[in-house]
N, C-alpha and C. Protein backbone atom coordinates (compact mmCIF):
# COMPACT_ATOMS: atom_id res chain seq x y z
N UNK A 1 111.54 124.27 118.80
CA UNK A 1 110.61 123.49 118.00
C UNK A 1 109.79 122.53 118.85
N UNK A 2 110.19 122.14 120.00
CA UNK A 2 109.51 121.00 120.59
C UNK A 2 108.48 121.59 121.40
N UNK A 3 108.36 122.94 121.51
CA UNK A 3 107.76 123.69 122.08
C UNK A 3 106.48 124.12 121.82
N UNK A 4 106.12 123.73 120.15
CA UNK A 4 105.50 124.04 119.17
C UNK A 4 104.33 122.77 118.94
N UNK A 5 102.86 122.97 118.70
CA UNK A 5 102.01 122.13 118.59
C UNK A 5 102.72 121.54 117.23
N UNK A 6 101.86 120.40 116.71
CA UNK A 6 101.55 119.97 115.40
C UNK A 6 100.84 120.68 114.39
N UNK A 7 100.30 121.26 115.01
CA UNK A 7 99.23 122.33 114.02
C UNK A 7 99.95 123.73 113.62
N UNK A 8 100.95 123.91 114.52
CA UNK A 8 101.62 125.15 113.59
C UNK A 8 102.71 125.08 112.91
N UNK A 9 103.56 123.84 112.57
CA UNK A 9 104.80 123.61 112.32
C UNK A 9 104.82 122.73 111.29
N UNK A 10 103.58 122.50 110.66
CA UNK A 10 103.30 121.50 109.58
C UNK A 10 102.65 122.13 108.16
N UNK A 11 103.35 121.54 107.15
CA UNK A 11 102.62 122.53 105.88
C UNK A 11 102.41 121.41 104.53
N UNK A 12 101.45 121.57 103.65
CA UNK A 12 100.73 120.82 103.02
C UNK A 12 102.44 120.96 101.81
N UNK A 13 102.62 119.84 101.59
CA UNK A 13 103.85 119.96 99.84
C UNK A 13 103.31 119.10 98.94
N UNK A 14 102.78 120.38 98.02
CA UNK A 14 102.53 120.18 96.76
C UNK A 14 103.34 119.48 95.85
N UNK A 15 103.12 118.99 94.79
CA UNK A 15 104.06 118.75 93.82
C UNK A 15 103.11 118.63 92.22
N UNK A 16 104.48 118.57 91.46
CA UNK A 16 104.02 119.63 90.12
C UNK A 16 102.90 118.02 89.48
N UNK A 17 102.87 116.73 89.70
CA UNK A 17 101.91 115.77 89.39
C UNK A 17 101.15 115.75 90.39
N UNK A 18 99.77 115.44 89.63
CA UNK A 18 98.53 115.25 90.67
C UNK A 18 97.75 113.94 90.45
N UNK A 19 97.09 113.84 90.99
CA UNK A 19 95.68 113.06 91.25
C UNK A 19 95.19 113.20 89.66
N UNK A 20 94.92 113.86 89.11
CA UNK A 20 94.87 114.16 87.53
C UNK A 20 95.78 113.43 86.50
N UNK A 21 97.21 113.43 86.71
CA UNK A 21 97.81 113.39 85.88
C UNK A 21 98.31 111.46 86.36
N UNK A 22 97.76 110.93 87.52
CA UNK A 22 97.75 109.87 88.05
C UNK A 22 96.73 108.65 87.06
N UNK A 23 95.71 109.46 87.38
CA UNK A 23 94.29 108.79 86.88
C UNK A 23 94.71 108.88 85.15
N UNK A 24 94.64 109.68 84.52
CA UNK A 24 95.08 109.83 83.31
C UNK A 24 96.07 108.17 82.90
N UNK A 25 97.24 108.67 83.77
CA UNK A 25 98.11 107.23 83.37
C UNK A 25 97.21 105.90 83.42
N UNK A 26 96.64 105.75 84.53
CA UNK A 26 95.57 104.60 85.04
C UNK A 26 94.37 104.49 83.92
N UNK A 27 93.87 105.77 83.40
CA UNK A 27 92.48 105.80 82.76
C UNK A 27 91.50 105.10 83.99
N UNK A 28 92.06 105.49 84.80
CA UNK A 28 90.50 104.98 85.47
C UNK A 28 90.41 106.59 86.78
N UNK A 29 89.83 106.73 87.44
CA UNK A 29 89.41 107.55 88.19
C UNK A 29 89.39 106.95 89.93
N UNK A 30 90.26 107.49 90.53
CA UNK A 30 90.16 107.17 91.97
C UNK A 30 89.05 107.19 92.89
N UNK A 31 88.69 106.11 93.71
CA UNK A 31 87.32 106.77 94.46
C UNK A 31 87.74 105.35 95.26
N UNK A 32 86.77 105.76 96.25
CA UNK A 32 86.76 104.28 97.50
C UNK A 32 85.15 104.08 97.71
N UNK A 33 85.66 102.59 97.39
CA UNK A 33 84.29 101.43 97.36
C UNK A 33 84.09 101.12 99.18
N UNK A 34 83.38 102.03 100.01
CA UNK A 34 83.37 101.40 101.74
C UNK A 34 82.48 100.32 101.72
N UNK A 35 82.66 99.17 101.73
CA UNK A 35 81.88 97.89 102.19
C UNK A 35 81.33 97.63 103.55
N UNK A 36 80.29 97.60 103.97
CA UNK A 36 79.88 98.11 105.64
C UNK A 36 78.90 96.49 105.69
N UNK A 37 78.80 96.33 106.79
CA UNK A 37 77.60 95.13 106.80
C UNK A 37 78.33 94.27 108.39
N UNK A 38 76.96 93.39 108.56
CA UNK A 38 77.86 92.75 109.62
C UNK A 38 78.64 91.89 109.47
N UNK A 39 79.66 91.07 110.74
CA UNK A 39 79.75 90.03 110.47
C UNK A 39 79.49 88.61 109.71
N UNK A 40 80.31 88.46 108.48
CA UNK A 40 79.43 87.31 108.27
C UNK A 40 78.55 87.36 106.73
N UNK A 41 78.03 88.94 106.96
CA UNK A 41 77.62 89.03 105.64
C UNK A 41 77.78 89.00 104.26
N UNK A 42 79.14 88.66 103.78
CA UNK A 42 79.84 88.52 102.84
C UNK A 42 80.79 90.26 102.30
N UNK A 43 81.50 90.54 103.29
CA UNK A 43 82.23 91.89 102.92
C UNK A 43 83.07 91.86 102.06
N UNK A 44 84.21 90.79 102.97
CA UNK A 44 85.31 90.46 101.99
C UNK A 44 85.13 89.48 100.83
N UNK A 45 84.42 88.28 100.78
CA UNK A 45 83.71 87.57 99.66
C UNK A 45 83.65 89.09 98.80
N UNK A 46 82.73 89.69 98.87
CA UNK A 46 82.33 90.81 97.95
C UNK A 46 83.66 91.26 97.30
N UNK A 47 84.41 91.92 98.16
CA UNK A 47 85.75 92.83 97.79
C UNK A 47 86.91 92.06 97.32
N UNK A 48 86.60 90.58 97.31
CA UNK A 48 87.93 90.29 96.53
C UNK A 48 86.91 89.94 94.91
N UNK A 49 86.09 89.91 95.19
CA UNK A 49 85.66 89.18 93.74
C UNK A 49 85.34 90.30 92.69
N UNK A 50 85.07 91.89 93.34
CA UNK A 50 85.06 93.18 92.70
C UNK A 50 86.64 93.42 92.69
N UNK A 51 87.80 93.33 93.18
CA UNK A 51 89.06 93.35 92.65
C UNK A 51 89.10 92.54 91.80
N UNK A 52 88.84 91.45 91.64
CA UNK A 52 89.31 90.02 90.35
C UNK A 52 88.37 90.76 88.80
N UNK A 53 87.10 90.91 89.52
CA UNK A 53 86.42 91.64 88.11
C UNK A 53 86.95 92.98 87.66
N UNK A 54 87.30 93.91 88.20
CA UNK A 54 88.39 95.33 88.33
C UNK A 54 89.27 94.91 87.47
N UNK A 55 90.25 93.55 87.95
CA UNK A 55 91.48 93.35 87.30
C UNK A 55 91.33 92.58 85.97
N UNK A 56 90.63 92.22 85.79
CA UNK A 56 89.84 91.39 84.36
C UNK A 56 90.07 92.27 83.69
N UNK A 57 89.36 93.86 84.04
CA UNK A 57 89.50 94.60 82.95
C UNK A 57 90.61 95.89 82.81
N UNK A 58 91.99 95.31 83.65
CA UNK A 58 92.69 96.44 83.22
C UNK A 58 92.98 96.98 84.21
N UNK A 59 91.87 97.39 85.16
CA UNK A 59 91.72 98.36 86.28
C UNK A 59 92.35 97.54 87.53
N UNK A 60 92.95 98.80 88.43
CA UNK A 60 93.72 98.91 89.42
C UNK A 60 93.02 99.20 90.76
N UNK A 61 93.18 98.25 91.44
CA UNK A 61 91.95 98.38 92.77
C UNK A 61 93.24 98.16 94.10
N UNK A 62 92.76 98.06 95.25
CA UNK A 62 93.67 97.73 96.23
C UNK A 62 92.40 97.20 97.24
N UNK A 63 92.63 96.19 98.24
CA UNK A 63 91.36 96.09 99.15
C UNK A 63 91.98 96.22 100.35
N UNK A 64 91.51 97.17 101.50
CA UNK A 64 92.19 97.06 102.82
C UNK A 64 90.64 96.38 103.78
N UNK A 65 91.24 95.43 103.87
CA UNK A 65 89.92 94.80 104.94
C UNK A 65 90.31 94.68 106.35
N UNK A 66 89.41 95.13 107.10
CA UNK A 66 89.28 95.45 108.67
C UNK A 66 90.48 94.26 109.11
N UNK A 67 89.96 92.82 108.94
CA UNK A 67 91.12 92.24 109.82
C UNK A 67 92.53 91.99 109.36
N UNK A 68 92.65 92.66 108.40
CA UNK A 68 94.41 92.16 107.63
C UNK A 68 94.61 93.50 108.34
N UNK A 69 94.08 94.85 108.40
CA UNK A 69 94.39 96.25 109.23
C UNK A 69 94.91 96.10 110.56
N UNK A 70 94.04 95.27 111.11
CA UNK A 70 94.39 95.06 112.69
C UNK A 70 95.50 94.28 113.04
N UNK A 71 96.03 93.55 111.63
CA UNK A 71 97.33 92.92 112.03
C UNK A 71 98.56 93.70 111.92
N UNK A 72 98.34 95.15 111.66
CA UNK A 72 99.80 95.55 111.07
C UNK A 72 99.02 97.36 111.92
N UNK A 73 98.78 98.08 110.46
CA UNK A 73 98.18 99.42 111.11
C UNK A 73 97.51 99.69 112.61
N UNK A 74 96.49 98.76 112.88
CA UNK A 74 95.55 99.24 113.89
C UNK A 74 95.98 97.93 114.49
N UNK A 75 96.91 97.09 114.86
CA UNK A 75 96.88 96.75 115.52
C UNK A 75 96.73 96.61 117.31
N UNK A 76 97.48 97.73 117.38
CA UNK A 76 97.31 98.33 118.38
C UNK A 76 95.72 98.77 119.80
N UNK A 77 94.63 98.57 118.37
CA UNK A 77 93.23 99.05 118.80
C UNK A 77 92.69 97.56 119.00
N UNK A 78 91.69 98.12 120.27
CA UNK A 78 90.41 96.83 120.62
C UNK A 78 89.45 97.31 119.60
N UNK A 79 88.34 96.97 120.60
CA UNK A 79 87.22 96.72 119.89
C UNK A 79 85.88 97.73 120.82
N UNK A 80 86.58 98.31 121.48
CA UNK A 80 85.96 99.70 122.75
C UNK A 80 85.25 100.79 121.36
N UNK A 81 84.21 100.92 121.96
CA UNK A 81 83.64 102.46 120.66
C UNK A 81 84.64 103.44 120.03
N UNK A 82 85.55 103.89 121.33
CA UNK A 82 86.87 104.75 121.25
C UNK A 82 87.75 104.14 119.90
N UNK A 83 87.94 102.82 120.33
CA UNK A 83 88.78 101.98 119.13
C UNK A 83 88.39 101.74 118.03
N UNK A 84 87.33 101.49 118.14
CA UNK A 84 86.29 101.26 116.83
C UNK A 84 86.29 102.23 116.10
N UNK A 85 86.14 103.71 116.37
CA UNK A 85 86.12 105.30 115.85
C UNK A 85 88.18 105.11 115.11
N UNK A 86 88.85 105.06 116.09
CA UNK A 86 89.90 105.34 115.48
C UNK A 86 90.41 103.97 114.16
N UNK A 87 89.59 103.23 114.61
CA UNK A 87 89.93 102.33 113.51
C UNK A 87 89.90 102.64 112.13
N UNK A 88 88.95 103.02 112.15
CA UNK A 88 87.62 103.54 111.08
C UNK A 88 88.33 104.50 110.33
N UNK A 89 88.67 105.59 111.63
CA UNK A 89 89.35 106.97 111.27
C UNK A 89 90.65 106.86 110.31
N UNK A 90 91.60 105.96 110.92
CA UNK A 90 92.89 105.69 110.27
C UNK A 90 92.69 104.99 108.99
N UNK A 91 91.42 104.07 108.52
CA UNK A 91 91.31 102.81 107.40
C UNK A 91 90.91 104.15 106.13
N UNK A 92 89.89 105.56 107.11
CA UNK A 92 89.47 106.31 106.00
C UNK A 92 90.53 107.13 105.14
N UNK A 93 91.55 107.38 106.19
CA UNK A 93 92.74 108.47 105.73
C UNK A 93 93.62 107.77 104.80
N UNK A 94 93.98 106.19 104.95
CA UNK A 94 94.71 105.87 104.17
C UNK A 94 93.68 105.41 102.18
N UNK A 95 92.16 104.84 102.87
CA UNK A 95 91.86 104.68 101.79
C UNK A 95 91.92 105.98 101.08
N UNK A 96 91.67 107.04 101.39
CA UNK A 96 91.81 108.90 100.50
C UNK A 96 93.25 108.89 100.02
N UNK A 97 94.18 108.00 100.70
CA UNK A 97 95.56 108.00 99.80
C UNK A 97 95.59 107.35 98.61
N UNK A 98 94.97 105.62 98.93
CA UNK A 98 94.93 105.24 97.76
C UNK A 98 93.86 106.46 96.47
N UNK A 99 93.01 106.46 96.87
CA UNK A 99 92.11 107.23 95.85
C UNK A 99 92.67 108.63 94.97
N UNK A 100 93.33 109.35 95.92
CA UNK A 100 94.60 110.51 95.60
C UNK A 100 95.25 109.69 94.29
N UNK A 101 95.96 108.73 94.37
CA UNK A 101 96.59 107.90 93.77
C UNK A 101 96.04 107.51 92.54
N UNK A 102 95.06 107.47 92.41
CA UNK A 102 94.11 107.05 91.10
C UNK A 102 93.52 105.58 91.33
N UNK A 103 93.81 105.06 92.21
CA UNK A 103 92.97 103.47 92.68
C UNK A 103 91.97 102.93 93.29
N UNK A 104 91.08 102.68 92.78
CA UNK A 104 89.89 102.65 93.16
C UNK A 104 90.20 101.20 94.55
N UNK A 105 89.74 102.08 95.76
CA UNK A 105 90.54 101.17 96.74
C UNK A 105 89.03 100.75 97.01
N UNK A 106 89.39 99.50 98.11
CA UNK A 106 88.29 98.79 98.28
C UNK A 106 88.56 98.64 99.62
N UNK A 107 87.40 99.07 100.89
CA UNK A 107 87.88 98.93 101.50
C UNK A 107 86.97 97.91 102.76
N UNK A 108 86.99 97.32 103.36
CA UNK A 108 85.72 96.00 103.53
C UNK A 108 85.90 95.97 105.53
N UNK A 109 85.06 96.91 106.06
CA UNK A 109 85.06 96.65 106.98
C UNK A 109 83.27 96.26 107.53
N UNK A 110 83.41 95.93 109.12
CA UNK A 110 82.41 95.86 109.73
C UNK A 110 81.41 97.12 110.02
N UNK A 111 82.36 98.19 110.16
CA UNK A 111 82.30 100.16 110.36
C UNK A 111 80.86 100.15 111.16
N UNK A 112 80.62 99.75 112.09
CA UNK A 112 79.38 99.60 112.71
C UNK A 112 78.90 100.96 112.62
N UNK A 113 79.49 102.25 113.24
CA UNK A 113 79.03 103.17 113.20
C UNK A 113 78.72 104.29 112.64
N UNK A 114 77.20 104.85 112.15
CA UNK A 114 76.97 105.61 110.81
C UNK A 114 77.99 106.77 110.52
N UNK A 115 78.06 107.63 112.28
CA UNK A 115 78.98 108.64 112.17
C UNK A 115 79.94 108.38 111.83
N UNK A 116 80.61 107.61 112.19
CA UNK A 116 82.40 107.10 111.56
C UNK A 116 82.80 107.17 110.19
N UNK A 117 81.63 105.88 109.41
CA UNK A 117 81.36 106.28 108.46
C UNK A 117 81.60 107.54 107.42
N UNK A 118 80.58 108.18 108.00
CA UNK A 118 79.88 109.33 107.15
C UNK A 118 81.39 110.21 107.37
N UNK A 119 82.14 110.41 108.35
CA UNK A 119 82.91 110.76 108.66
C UNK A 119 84.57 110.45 107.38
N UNK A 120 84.71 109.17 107.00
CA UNK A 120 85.16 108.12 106.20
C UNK A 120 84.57 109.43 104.48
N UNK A 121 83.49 109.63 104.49
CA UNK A 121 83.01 110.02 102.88
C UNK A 121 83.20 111.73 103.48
N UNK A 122 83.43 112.22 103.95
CA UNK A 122 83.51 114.12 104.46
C UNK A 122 85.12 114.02 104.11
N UNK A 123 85.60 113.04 104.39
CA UNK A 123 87.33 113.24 103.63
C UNK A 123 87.18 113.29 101.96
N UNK A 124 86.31 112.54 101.32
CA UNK A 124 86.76 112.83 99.84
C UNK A 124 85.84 113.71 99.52
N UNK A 125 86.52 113.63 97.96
CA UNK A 125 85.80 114.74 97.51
C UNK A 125 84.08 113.84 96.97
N UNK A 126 83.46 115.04 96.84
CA UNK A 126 81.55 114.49 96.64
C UNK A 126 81.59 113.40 95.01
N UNK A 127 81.15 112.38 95.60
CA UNK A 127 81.09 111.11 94.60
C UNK A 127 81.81 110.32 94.72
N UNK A 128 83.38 110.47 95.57
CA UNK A 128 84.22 109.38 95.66
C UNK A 128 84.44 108.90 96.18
N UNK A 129 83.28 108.74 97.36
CA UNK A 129 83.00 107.86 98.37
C UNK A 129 81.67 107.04 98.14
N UNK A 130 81.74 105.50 97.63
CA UNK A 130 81.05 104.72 97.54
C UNK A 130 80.04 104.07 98.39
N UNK A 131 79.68 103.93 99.02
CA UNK A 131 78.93 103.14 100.27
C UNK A 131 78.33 102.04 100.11
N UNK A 132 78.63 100.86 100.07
CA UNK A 132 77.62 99.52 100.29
C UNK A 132 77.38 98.99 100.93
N UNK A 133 76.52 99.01 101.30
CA UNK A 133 75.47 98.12 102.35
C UNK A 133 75.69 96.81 101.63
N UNK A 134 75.96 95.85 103.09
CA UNK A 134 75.66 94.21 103.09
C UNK A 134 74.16 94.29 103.55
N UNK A 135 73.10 94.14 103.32
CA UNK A 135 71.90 94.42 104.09
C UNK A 135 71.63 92.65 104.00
N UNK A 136 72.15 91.84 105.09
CA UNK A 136 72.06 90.45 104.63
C UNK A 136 71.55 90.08 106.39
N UNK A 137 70.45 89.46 106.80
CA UNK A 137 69.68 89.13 108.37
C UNK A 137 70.77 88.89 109.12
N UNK A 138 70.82 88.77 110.05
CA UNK A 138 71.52 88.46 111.29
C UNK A 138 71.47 87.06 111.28
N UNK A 139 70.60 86.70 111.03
CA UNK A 139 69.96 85.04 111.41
C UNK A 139 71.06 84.30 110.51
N UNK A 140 71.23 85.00 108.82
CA UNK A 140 71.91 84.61 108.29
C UNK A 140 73.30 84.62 107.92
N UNK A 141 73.84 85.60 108.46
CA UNK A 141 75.04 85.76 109.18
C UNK A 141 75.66 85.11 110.20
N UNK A 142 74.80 84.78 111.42
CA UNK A 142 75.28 84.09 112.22
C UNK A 142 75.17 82.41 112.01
N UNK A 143 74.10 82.24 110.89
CA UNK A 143 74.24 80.84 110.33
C UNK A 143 75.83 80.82 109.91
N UNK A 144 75.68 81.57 109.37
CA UNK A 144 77.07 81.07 108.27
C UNK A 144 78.07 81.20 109.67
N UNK A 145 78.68 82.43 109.85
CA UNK A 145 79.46 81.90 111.24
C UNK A 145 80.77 81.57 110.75
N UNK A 146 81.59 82.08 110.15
CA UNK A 146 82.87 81.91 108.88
C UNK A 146 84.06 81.99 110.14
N UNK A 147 83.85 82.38 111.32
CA UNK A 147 85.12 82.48 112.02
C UNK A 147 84.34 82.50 113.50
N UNK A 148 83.79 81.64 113.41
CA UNK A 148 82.96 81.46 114.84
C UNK A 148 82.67 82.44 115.92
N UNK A 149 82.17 83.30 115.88
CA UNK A 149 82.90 84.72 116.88
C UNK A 149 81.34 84.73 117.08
N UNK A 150 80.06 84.29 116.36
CA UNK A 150 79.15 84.32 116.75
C UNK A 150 78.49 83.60 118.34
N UNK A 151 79.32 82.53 117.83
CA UNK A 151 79.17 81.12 118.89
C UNK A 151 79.78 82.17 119.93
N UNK A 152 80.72 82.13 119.94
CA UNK A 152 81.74 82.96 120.93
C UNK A 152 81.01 84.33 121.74
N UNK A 153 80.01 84.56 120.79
CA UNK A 153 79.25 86.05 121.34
C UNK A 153 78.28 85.67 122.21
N UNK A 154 77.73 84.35 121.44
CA UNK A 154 76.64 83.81 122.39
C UNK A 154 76.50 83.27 123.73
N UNK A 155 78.18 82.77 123.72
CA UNK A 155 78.65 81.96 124.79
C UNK A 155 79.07 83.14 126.19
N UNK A 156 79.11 83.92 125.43
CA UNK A 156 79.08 85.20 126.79
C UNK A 156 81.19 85.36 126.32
N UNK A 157 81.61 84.77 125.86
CA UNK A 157 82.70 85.12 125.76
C UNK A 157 83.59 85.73 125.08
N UNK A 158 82.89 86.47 124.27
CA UNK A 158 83.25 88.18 123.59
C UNK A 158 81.67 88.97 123.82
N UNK A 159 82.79 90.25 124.37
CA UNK A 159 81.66 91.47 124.70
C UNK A 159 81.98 92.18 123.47
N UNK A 160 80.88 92.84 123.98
CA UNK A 160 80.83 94.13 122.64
C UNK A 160 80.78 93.54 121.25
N UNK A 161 80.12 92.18 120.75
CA UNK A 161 80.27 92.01 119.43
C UNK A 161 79.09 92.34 118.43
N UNK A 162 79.46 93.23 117.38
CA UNK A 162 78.29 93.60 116.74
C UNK A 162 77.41 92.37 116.41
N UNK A 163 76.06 93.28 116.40
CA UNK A 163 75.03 92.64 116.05
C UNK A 163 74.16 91.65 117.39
N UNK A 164 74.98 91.42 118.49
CA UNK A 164 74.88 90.85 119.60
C UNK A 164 74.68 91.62 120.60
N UNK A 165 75.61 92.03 121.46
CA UNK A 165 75.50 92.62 122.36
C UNK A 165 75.96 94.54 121.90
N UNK A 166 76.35 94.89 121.11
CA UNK A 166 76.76 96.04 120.20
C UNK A 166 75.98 96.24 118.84
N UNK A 167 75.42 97.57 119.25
CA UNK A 167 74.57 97.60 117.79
C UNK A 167 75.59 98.12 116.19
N UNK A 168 74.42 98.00 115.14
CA UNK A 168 75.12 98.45 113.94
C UNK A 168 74.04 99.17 113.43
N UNK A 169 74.84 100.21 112.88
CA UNK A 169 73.74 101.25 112.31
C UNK A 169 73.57 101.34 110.84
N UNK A 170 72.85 100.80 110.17
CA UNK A 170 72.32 100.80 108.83
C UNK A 170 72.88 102.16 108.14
N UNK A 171 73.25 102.39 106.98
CA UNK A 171 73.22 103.32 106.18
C UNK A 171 71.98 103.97 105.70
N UNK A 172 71.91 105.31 105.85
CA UNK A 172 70.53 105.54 105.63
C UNK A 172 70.56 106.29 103.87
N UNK A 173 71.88 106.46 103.58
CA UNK A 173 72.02 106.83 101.89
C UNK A 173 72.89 106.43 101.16
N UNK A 174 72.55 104.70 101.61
CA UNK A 174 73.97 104.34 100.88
C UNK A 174 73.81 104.13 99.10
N UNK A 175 75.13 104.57 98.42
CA UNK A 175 74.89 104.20 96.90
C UNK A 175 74.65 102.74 96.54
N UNK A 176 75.08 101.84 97.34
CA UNK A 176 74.43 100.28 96.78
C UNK A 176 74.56 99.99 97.75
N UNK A 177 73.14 99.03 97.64
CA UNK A 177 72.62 98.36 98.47
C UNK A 177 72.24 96.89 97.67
N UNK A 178 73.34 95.55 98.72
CA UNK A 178 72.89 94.32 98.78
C UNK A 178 71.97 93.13 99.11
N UNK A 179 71.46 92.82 98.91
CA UNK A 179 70.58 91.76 99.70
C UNK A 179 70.17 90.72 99.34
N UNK A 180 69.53 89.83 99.60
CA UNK A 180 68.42 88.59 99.24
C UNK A 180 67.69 89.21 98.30
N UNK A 181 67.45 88.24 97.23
CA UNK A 181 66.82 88.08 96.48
C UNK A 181 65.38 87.07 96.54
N UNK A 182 64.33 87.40 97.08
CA UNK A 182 63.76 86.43 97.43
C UNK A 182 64.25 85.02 98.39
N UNK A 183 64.88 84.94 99.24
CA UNK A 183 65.38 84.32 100.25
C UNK A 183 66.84 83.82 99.38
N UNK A 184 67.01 84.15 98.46
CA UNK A 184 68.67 83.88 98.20
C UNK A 184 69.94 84.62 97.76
N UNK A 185 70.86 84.02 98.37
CA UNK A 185 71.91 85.22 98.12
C UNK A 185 72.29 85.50 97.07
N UNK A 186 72.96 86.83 96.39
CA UNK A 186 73.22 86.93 95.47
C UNK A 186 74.26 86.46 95.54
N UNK A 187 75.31 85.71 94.25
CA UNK A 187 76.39 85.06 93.97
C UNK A 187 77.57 86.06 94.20
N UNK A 188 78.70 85.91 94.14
CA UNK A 188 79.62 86.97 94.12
C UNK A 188 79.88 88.37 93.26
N UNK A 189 79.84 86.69 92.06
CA UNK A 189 80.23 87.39 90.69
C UNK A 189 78.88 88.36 90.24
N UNK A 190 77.72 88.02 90.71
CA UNK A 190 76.24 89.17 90.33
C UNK A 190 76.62 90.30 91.54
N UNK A 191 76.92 90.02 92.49
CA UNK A 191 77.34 90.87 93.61
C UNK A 191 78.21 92.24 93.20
N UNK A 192 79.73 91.65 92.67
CA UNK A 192 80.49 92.22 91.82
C UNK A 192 80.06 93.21 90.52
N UNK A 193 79.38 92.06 90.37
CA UNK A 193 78.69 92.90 88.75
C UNK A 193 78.10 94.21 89.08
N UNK A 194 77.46 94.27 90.27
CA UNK A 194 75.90 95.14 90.66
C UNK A 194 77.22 96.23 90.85
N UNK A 195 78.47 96.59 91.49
CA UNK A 195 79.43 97.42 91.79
C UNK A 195 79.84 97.84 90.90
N UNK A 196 80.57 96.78 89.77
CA UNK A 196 81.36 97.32 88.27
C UNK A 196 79.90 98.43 87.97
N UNK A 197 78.72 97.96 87.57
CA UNK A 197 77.98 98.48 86.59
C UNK A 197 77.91 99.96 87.52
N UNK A 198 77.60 99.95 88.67
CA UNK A 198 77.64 101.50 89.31
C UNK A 198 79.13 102.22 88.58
N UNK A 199 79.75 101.89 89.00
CA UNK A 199 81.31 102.52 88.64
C UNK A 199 81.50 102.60 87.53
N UNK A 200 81.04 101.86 86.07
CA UNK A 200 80.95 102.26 84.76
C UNK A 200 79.95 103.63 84.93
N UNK A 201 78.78 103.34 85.54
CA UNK A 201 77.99 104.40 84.68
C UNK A 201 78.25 105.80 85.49
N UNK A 202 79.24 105.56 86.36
CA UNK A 202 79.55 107.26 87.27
C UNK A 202 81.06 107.88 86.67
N UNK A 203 81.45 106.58 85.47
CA UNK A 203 82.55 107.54 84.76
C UNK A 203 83.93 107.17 85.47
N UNK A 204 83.93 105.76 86.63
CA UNK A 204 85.16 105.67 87.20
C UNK A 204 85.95 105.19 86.49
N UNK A 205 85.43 104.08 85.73
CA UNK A 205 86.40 103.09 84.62
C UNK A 205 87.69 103.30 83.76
N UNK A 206 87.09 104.87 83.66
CA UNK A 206 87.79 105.74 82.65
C UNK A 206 88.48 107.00 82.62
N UNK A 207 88.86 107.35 82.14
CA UNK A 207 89.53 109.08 82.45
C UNK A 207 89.24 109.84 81.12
């Protein structure tokens, strides 16, 4: 046996409940909400206040956000492109568990990169991968500055930090898209709202 790859000695086990008979119990429909944006832009703000509105009504959400990941799962990974990819890679496989599950998971990273991404929505099935863009300036991101890492980028003393010295690649089809409203931010709870109302009208709410 030790002789033997991973790829030939491994087999998919079914069982007689599914993803169907999951969602049913839940009445709601599994899918993953990917929250993408930079630093700063309000990811996690967003993803806990779309869990609190989720749970208002019943519904069952989970949020895995990039830095609670890196303390336990990915701890292990920097912040190298290599690391960044597997980060991404591992946050997508487990959010497809929650979603298997019937829970509309939430999952709130930085995901700088489109391929990774796009990579993240080729695991589920077509529609149950959400995409939102933080589309919120740099200028105003690094105003805000919620864990100083900007200062820190500027100061020459973190490399590789998006938006600085590491680029981020915009979504070019994402299902929602955030932003300014005439130079102001949208509130949480309108933030939230703009997500519930997608996910009512695509039939997730419910079974």
């Amino acid at each position: 046996m030790s002789t033997l790859s991973n790829a030939t000695n491994i087999f998919w086990q079914d069982c007689q409940l599914g993803k169907p008979e999951r969602q049913k119990l839940l009445n709601q429909k599994g899918c993953v909400v990917w929250i993408t944006g930079l630093s700063g832009s309000g990811k996690s703000t967003l993803a806990c206040s779309l869990s609190s509105e989720l749970h208002s009504r019943g519904k069952l959400s989970y949020i895995l956000d990039g830095d609670n990941l890196r303390h336990g799962l990915n701890k292990d990974l920097g912040f190298k492109p290599e690391d960044r990819t597997e980060n991404i890679r591992r946050t997508g496989e487990v959010a497809k568990l929650f979603a298997d599950a019937g829970l509309i998971c939430v999952a709130s990273l930085i995901s700088p990169y489109r391929r990774d991404r796009d990579t993240c929505r080729a695991m589920l099935p077509d529609a149950n991968f959400i995409e939102v863009y933080m589309n919120m300036p740099l200028s105003l991101c690094e105003a805000r500055d919620p864990k100083g890492l900007y200062k820190l980028a500027r100061a020459g003393k973190i490399k590789g930090f998006t938006g600085i010295d590491d680029p981020y690649e915009p979504p070019l089809n994402c299902e929602i898209e955030i932003k300014e409203d005439d130079g102001d931010c949208p509130t949480p709870k309108v933030m939230a709202g703009q997500v519930v109302t997608y996910l009512e009208e695509k039939g997730f709410l419910e079974c």
